[in-house]
C-alpha atoms as a PDB file:
ATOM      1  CA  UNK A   1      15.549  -3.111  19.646  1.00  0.00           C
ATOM      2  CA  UNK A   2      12.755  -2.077  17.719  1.00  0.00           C
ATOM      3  CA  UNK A   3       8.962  -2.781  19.001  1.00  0.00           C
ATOM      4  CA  UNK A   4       6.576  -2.622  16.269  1.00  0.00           C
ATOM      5  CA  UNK A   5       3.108  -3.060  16.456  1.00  0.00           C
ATOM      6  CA  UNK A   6       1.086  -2.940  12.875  1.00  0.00           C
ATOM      7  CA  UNK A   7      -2.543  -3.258  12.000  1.00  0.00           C
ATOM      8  CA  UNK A   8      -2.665  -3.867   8.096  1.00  0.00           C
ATOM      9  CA  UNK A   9       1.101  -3.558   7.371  1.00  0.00           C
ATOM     10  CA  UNK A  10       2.342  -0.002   7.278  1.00  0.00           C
ATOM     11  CA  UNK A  11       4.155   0.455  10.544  1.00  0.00           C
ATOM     12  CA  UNK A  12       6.120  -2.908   9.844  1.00  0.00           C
ATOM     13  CA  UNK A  13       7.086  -2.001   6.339  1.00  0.00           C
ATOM     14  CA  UNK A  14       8.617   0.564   7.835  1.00  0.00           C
ATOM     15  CA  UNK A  15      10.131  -0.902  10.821  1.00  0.00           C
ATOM     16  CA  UNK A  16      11.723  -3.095   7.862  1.00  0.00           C
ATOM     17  CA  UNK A  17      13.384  -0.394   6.225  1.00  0.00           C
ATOM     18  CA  UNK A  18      14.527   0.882   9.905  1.00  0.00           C
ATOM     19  CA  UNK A  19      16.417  -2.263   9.590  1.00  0.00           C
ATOM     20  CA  UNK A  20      18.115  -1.600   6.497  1.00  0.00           C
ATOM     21  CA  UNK A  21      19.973   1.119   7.756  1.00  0.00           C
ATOM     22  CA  UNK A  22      19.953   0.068  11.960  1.00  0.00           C
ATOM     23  CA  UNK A  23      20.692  -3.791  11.224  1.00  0.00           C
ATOM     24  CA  UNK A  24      22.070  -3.788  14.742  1.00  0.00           C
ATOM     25  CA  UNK A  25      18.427  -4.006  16.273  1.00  0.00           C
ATOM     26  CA  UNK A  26      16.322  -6.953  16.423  1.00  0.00           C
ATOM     27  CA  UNK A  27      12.612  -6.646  15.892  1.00  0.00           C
ATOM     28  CA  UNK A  28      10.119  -7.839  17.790  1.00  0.00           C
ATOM     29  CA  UNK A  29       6.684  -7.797  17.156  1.00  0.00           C
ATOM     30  CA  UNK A  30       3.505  -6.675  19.162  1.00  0.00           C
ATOM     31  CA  UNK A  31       1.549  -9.578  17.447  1.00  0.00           C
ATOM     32  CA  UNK A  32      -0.182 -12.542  18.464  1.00  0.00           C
ATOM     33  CA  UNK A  33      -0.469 -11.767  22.099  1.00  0.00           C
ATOM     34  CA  UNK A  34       3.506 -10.958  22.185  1.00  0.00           C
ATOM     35  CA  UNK A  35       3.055  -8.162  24.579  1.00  0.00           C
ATOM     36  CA  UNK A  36       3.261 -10.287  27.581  1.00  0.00           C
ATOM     37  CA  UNK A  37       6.686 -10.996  26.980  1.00  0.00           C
ATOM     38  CA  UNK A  38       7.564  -7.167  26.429  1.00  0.00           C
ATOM     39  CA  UNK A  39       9.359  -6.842  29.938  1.00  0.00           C
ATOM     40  CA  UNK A  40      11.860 -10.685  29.127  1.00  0.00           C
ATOM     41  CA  UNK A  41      12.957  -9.145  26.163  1.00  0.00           C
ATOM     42  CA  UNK A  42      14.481  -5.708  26.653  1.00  0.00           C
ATOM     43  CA  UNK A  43      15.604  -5.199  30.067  1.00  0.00           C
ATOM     44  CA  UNK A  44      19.639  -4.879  28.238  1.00  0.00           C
ATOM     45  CA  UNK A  45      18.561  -3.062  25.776  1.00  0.00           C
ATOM     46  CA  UNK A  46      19.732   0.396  25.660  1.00  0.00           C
ATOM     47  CA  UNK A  47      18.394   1.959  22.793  1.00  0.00           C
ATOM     48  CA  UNK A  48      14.534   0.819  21.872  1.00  0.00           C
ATOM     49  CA  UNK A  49      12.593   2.546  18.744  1.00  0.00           C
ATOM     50  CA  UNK A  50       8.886   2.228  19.227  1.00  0.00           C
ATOM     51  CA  UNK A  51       7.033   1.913  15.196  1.00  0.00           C
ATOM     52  CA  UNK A  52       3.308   1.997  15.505  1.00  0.00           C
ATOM     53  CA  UNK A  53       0.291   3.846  13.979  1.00  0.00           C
ATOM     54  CA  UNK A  54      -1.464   6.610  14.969  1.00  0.00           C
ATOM     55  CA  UNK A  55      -5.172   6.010  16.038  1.00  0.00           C
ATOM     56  CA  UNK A  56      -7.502   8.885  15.357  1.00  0.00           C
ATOM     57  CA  UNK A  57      -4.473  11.389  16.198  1.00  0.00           C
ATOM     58  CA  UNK A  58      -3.543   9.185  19.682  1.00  0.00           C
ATOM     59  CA  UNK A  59      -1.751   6.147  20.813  1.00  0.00           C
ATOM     60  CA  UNK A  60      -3.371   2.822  20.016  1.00  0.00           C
ATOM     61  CA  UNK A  61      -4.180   0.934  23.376  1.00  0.00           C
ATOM     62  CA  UNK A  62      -1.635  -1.815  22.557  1.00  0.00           C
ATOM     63  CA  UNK A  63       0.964  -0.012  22.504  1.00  0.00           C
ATOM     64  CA  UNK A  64       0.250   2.051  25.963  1.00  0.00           C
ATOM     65  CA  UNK A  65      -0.307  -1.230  27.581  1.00  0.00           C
ATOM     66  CA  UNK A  66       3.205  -2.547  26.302  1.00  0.00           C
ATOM     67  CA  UNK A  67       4.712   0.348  27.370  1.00  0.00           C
ATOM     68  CA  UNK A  68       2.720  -0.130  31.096  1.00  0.00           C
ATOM     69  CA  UNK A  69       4.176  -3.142  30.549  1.00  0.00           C
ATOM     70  CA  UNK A  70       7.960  -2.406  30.181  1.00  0.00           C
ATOM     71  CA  UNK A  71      10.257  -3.149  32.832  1.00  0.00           C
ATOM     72  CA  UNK A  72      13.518  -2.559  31.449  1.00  0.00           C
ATOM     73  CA  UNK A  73      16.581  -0.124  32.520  1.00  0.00           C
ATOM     74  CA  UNK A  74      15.743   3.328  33.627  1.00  0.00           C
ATOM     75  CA  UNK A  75      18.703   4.380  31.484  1.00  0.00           C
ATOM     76  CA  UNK A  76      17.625   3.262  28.085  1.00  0.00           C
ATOM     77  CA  UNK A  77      16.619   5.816  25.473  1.00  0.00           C
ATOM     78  CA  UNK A  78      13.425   5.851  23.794  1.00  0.00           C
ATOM     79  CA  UNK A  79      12.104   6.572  20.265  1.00  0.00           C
ATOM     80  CA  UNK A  80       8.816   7.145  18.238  1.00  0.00           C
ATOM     81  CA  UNK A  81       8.158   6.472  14.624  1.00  0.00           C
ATOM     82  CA  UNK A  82       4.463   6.345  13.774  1.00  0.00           C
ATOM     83  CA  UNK A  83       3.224   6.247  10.710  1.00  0.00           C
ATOM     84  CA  UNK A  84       0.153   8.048   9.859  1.00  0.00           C
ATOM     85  CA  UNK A  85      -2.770   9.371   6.770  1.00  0.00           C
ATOM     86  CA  UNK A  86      -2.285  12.573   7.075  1.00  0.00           C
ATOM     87  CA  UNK A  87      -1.015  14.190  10.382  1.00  0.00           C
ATOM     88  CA  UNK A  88      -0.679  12.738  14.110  1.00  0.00           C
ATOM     89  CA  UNK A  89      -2.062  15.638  16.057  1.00  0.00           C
ATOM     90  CA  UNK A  90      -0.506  15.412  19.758  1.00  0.00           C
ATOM     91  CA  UNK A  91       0.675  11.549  19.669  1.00  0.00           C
ATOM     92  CA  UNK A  92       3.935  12.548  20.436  1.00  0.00           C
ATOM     93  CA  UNK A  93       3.544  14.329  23.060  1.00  0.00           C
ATOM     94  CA  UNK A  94       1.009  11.628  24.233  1.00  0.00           C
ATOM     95  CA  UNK A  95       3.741   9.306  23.626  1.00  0.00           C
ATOM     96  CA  UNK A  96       5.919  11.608  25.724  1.00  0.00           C
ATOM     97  CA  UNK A  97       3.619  11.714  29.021  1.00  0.00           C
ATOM     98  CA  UNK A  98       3.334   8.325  28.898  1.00  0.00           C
ATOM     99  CA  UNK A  99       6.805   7.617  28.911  1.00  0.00           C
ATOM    100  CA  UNK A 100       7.577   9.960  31.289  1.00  0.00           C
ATOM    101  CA  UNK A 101       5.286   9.101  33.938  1.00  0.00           C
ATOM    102  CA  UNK A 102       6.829   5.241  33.984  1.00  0.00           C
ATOM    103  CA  UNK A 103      10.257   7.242  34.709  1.00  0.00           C
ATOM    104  CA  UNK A 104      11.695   6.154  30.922  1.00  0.00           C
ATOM    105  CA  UNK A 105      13.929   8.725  28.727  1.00  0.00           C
ATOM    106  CA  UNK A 106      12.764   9.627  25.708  1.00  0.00           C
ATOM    107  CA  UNK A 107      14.889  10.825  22.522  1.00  0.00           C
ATOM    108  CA  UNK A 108      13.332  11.572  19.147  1.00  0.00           C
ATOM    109  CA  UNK A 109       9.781  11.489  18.049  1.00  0.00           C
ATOM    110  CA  UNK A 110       9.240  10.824  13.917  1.00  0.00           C
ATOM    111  CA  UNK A 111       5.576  10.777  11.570  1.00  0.00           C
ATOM    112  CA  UNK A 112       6.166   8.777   8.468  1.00  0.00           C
ATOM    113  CA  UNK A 113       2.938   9.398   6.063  1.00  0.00           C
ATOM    114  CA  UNK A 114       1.411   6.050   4.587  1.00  0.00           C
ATOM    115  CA  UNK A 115      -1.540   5.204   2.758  1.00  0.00           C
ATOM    116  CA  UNK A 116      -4.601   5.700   5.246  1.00  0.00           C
ATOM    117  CA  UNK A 117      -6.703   2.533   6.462  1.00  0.00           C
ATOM    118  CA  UNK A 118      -8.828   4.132   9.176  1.00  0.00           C
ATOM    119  CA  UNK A 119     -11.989   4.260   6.731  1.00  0.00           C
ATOM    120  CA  UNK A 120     -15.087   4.115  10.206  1.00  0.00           C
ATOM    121  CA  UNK A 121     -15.225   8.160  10.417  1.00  0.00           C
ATOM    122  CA  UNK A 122     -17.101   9.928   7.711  1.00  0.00           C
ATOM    123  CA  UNK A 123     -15.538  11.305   4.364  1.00  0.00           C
ATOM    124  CA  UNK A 124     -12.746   9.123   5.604  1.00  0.00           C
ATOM    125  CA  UNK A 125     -11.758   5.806   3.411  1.00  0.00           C
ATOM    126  CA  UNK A 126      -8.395   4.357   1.956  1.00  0.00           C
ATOM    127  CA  UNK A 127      -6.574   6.381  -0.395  1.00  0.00           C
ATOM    128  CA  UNK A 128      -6.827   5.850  -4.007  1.00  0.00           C
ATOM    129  CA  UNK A 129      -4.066   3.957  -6.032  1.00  0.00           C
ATOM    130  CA  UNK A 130      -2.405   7.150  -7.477  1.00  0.00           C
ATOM    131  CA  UNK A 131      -1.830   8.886  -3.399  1.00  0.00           C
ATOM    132  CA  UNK A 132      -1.113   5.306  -2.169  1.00  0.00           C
ATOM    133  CA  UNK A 133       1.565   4.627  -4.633  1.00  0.00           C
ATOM    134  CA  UNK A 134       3.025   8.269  -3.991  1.00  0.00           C
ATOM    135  CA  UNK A 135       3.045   7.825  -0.173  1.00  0.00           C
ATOM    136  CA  UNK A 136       4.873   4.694  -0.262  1.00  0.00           C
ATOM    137  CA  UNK A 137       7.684   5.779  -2.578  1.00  0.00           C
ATOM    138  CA  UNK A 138       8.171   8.448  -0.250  1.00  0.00           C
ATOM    139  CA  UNK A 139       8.699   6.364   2.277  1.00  0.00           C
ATOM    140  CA  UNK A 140      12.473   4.963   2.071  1.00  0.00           C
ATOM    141  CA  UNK A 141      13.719   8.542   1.851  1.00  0.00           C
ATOM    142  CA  UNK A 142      12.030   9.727   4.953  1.00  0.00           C
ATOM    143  CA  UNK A 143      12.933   6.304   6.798  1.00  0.00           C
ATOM    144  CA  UNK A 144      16.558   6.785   6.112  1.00  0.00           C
ATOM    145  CA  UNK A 145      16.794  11.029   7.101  1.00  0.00           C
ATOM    146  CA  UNK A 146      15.234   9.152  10.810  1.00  0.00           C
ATOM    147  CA  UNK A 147      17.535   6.674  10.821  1.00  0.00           C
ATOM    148  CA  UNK A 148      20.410   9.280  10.021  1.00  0.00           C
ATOM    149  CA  UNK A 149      18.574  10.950  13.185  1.00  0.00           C
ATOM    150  CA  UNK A 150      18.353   8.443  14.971  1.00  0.00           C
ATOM    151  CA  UNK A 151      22.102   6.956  14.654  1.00  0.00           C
ATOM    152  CA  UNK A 152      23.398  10.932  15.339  1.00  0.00           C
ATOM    153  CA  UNK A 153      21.307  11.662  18.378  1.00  0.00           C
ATOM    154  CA  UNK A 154      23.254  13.262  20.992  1.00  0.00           C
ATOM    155  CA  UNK A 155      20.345  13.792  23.791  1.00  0.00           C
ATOM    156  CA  UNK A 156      18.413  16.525  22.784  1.00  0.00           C
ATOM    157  CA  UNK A 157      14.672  15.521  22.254  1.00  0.00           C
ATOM    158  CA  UNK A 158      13.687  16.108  18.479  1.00  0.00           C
ATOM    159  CA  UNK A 159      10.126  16.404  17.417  1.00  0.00           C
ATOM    160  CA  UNK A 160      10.212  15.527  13.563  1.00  0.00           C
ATOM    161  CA  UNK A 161       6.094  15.288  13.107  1.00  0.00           C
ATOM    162  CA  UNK A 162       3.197  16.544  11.408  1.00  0.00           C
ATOM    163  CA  UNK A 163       0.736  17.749  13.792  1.00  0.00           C
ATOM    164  CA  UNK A 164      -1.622  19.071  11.317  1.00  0.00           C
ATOM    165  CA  UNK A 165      -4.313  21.386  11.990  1.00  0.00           C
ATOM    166  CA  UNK A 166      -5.986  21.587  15.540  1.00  0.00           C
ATOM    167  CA  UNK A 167      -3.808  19.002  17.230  1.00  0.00           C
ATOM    168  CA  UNK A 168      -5.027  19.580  20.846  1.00  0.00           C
ATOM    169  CA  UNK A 169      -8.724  19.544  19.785  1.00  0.00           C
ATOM    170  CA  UNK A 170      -7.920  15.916  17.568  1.00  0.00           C
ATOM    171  CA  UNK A 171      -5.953  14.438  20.345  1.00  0.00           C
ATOM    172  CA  UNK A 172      -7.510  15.427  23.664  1.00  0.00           C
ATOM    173  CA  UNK A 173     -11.187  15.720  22.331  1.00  0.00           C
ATOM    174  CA  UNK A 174     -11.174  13.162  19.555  1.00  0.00           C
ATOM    175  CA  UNK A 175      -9.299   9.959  20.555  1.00  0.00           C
ATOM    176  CA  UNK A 176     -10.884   9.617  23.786  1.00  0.00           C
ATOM    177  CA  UNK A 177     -14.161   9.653  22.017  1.00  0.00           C
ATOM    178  CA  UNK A 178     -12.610   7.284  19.720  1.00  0.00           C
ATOM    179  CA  UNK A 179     -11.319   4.810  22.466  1.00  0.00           C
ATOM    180  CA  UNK A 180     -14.486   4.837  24.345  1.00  0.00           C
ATOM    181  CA  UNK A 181     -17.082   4.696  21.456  1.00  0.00           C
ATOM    182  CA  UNK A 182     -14.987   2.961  18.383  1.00  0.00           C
ATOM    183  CA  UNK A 183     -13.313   0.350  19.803  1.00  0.00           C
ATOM    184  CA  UNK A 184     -16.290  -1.924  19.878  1.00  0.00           C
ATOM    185  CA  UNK A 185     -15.629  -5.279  19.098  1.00  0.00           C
ATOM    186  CA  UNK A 186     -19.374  -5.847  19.016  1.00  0.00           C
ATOM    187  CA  UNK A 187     -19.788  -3.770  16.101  1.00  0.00           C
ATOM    188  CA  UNK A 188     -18.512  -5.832  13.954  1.00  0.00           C
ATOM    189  CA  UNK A 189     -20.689  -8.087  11.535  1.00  0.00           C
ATOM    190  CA  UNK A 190     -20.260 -10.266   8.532  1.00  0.00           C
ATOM    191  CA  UNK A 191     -22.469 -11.314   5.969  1.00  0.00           C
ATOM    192  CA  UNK A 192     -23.314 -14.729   6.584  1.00  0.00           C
ATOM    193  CA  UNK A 193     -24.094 -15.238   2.775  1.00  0.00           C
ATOM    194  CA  UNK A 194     -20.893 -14.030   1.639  1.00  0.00           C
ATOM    195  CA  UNK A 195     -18.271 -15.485   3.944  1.00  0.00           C
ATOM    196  CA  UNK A 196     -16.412 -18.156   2.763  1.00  0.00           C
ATOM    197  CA  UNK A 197     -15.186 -19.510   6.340  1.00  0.00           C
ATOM    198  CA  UNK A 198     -11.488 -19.198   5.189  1.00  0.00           C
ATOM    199  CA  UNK A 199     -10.573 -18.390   9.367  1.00  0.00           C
ATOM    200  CA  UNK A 200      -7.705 -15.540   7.654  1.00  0.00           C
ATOM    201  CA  UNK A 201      -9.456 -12.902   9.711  1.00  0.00           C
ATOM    202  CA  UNK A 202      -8.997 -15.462  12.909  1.00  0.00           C
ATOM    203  CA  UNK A 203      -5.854 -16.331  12.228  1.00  0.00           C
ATOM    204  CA  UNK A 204      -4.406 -12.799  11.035  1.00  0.00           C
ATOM    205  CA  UNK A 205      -6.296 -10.827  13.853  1.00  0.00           C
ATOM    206  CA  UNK A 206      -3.006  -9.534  15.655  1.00  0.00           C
ATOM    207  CA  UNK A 207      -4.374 -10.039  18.892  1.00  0.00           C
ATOM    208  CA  UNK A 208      -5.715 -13.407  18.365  1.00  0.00           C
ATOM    209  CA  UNK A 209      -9.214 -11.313  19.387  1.00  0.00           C
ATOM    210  CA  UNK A 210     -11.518 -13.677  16.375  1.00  0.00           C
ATOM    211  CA  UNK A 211     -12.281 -16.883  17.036  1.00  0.00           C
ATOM    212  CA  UNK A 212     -15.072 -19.486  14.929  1.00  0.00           C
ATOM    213  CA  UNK A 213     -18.315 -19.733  15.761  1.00  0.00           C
ATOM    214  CA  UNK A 214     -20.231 -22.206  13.900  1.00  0.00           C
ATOM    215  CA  UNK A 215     -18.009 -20.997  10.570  1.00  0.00           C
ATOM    216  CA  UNK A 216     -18.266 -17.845  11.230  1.00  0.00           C
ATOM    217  CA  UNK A 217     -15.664 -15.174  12.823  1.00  0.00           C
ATOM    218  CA  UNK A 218     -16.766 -13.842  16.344  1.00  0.00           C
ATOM    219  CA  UNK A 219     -15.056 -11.089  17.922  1.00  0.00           C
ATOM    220  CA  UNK A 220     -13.572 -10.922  21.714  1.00  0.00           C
ATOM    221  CA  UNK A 221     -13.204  -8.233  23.702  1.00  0.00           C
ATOM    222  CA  UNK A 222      -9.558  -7.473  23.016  1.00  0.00           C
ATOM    223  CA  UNK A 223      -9.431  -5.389  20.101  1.00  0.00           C
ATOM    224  CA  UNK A 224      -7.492  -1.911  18.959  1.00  0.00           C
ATOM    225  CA  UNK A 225      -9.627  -1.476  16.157  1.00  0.00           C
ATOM    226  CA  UNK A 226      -6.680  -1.972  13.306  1.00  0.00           C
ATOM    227  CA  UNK A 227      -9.080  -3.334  10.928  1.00  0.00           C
ATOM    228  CA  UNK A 228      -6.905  -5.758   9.567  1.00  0.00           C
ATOM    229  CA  UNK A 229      -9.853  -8.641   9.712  1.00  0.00           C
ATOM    230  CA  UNK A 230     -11.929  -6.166   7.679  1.00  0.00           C
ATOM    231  CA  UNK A 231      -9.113  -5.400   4.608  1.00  0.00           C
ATOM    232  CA  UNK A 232      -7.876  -8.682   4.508  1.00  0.00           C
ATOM    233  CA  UNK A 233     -11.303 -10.352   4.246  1.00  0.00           C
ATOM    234  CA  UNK A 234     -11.253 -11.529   0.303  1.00  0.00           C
ATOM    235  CA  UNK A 235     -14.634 -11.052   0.079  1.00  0.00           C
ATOM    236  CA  UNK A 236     -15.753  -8.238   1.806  1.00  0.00           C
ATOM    237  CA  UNK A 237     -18.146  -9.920   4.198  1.00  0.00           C
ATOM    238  CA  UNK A 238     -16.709  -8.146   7.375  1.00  0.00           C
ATOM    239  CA  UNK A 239     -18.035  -4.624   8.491  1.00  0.00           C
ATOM    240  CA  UNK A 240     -18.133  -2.187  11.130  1.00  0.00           C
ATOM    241  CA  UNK A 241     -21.504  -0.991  12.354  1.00  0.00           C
ATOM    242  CA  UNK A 242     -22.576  -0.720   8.631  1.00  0.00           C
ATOM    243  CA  UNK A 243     -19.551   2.318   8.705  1.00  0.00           C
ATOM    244  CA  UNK A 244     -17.591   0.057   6.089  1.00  0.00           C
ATOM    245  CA  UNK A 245     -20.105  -1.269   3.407  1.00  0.00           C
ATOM    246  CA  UNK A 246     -18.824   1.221   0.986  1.00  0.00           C
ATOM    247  CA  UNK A 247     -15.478   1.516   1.853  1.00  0.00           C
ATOM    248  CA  UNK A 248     -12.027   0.500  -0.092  1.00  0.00           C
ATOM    249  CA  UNK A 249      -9.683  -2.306   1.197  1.00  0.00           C
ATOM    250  CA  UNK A 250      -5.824  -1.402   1.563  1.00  0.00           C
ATOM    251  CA  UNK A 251      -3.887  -4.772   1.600  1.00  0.00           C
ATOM    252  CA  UNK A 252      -0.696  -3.788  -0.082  1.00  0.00           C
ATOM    253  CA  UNK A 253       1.296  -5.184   2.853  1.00  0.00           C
ATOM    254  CA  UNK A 254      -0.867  -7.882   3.146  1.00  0.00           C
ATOM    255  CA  UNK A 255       1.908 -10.557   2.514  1.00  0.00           C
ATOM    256  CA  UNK A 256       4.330  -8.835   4.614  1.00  0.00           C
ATOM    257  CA  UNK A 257       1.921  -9.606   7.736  1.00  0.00           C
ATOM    258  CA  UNK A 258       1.598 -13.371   6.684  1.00  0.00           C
ATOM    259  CA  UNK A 259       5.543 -13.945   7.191  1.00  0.00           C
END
């Protein structure tokens, strides 16, 4: 089984190509409130692959409560594949912890570099076309040496990841500062004068977390900050805390979400 949980389409394009060369799992999707049925779904499984993004070098909050969630076998083996900008600091041994403390095995731990779409923090914004092209050509190759991984794995765990520079400062100081001050669903905004009212953010929002309000998007409370409402919005209307007004859009996958 693979679990994949994507904000504006990189983790499930790769979690697609996973498939090309592990057709024997299903995938199933952390979308649209999907998590509740997390523990239903797996408890046979015995081998689950875990494709997700890396939030300012940590884990994002839907996938640790899916995994708080899980109540399948004791004996099944666990992997990571996150995709990532740049580098994922300590995710996977985050990821690791985690596991470990809900009594789960885990195998091999994989960063797959993708186009960046965390554009809040400063000097940070989506990649430009010539990077984002070479990133995502890059990608098959690298999917299929983890799959070749993955399908030889004999029980040793394997960390195959780009920490990048200062990965205990970016993980343990960072993200927490992320998760407590930039996950803020109230800091989003939209220009009333440029919204068109279309509902895609609503009805694209992963977590079903944007609802209507008199034409207008308003945000709920239960939000990992994937910014898909912002890069999918055809006009540009949606911001964050004023972080995002001069920012680029990444919606290469965009069409891949809609499915």
């Amino acid at each position: 089984m693979i679990v994949c949980f994507s904000g504006t389409g990189n983790s499930l394009a790769v979690a697609k190509e996973v498939l090309k060369h592990i057709p024997s799992h299903r995938l199933f999707r952390l979308d649209h409130s999907n998590a509740a049925r997390i523990s239903d779904e797996f408890v046979e499984d015995k081998e689950i692959i875990w494709i997700f993004p890396t939030y300012s070098w940590g884990i994002p909050p839907v996938i640790k409560n899916a995994i708080e969630s899980f109540c399948g076998s004791d004996k099944t083996i666990h992997h990571m594949i996150t995709t990532c900008g740049d580098d994922i600091g300590n995710c996977a041994s985050q990821w690791r912890r985690l596991m470990k403390r809900h009594n789960f095995i885990t195998g091999a731990a994989f960063s797959v570099q993708m186009p960046n779409t965390y554009i809040n923090m400063k000097g940070f914004d989506v990649d430009n076309q010539a990077l984002e092209n070479e990133k995502v050509a890059q990608m098959p190759e690298r999917v299929k040496h983890i799959c070749d991984t993955i399908k030889s794995y004999t029980g040793t765990p394997i960390d195959d990841v780009v920490k990048g520079a200062i990965p205990r400062l970016k993980t343990s100081v960072i993200y927490p500062c992320f998760k407590k001050y930039e996950i803020n669903p109230a800091k989003f905004n939209v220009d009333k004068e440029t919204c068109l009212s279309c509902r895609l953010c609503a009805s694209r929002c992963p977590l079903d977390n944007i609802t209507m309000d008199h034409n207008l998007p308003k945000w709920g409370d239960n939000c990992t900050m994937c910014l898909r409402c912002y890069h999918h919005c055809p006009t540009k209307a949606i911001n964050y805390a004023g972080k995002t007004l001069k920012k680029g859009q990444y919606t290469r996958f965009k069409n891949l979400l809609g499915e």
